[in-house]
Protein backbone atom coordinates (compact mmCIF):
# COMPACT_ATOMS: atom_id res chain seq x y z
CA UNK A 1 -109.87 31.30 -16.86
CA UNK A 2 -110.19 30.08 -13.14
CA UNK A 3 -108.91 27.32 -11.70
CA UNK A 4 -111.67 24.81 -12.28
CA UNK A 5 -112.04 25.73 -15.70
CA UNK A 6 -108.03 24.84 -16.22
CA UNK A 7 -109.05 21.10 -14.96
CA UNK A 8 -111.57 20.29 -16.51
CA UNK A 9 -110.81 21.95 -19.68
CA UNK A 10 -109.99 20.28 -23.32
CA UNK A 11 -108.02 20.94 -26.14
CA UNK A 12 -109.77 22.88 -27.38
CA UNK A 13 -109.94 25.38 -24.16
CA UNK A 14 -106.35 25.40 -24.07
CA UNK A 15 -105.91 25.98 -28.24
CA UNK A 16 -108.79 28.69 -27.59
CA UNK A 17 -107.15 30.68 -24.90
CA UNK A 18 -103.98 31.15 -27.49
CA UNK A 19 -106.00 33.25 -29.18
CA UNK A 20 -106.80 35.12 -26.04
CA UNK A 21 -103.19 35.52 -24.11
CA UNK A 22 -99.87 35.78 -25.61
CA UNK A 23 -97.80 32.43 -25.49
CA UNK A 24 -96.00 33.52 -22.61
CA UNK A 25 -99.26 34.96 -20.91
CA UNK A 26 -100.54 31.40 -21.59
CA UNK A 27 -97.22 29.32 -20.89
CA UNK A 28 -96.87 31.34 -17.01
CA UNK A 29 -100.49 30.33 -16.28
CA UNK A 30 -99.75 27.12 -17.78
CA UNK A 31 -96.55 26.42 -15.71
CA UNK A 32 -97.89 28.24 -12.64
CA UNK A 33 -100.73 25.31 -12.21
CA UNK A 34 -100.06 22.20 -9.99
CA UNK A 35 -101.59 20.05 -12.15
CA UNK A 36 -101.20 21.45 -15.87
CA UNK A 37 -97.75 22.27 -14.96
CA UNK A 38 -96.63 18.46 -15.99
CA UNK A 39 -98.21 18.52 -19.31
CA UNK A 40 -95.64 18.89 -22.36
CA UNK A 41 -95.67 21.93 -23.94
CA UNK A 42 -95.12 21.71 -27.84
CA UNK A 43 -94.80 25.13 -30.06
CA UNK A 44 -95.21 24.74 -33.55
CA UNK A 45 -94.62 27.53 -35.70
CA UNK A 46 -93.25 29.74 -38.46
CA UNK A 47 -90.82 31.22 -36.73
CA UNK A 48 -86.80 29.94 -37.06
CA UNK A 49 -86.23 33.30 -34.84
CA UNK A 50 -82.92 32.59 -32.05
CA UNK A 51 -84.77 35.06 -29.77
CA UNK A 52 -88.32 33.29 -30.01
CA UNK A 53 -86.53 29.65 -30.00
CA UNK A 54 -84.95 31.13 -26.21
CA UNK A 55 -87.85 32.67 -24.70
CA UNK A 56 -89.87 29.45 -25.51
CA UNK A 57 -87.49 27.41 -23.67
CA UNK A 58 -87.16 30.39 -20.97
CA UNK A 59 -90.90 29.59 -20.30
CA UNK A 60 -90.91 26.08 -20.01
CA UNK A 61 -91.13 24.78 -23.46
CA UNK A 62 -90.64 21.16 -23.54
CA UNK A 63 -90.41 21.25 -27.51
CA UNK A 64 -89.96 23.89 -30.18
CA UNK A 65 -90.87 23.02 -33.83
CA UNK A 66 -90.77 25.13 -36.96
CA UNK A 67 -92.95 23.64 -39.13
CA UNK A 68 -92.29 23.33 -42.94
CA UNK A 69 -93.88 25.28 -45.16
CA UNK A 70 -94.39 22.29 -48.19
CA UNK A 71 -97.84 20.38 -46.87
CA UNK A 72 -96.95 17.22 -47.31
CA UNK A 73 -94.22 18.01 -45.06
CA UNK A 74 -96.06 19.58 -42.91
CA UNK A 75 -98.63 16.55 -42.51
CA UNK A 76 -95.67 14.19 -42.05
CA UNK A 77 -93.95 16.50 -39.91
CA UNK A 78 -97.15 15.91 -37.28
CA UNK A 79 -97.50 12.62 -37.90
CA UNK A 80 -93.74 12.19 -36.47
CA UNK A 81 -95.09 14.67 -33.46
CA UNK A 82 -98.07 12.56 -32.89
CA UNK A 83 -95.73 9.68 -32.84
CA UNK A 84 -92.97 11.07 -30.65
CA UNK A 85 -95.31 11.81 -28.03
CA UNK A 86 -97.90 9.65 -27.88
CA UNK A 87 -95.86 6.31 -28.31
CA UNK A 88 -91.95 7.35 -27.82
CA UNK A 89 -91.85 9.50 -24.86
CA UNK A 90 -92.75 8.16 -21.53
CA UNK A 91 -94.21 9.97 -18.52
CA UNK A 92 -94.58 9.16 -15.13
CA UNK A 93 -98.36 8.98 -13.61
CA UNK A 94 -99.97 12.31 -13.05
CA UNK A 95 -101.11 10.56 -9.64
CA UNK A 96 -97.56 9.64 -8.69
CA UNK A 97 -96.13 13.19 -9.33
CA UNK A 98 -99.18 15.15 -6.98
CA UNK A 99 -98.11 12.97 -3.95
């Protein structure tokens, strides 16, 4: 995945290439970037693991979630992600933080 590929990537790129590198392969190329290094990382998983729940935030994870196993939990559980961090949290200007 070159450089130019990382910018003008989507989504689904970025959900793709989990598949293809280990979360902390991913995360270091991730973090490494000048650009995609400000984007929130979010983990949701299975896994209520200390060890995994450490080397996530070792690597730059900006939030770790284990996601309940009932669906209607589940659903609800990314509604209140959705809502967290597309209304709640606030972020400065990609512009202002490449200057």
């Amino acid at each position: 995945m070159g450089k130019k590929d990382k910018m003008n990537g989507s989504l689904q790129t970025v959900t793709d290439q989990i598949v293809v590198y280990s979360l902390d392969e991913l995360l270091k190329l991730i973090k490494a970037d000048p650009i995609m290094k400000f984007i929130p990382i979010v983990v949701l998983t299975s896994s209520n693991e200390d060890s995994d729940m450490i080397e996530s935030c070792r690597l730059g994870v900006n939030s770790y979630i284990v996601k309940p196993v009932d669906f209607d939990k589940f659903i609800e559980s990314v509604r209140n992600i959705g809502f967290y961090w597309l209304l709640l949290n606030k972020q400065p200007d990609i512009k202002n933080l490449l200057k």
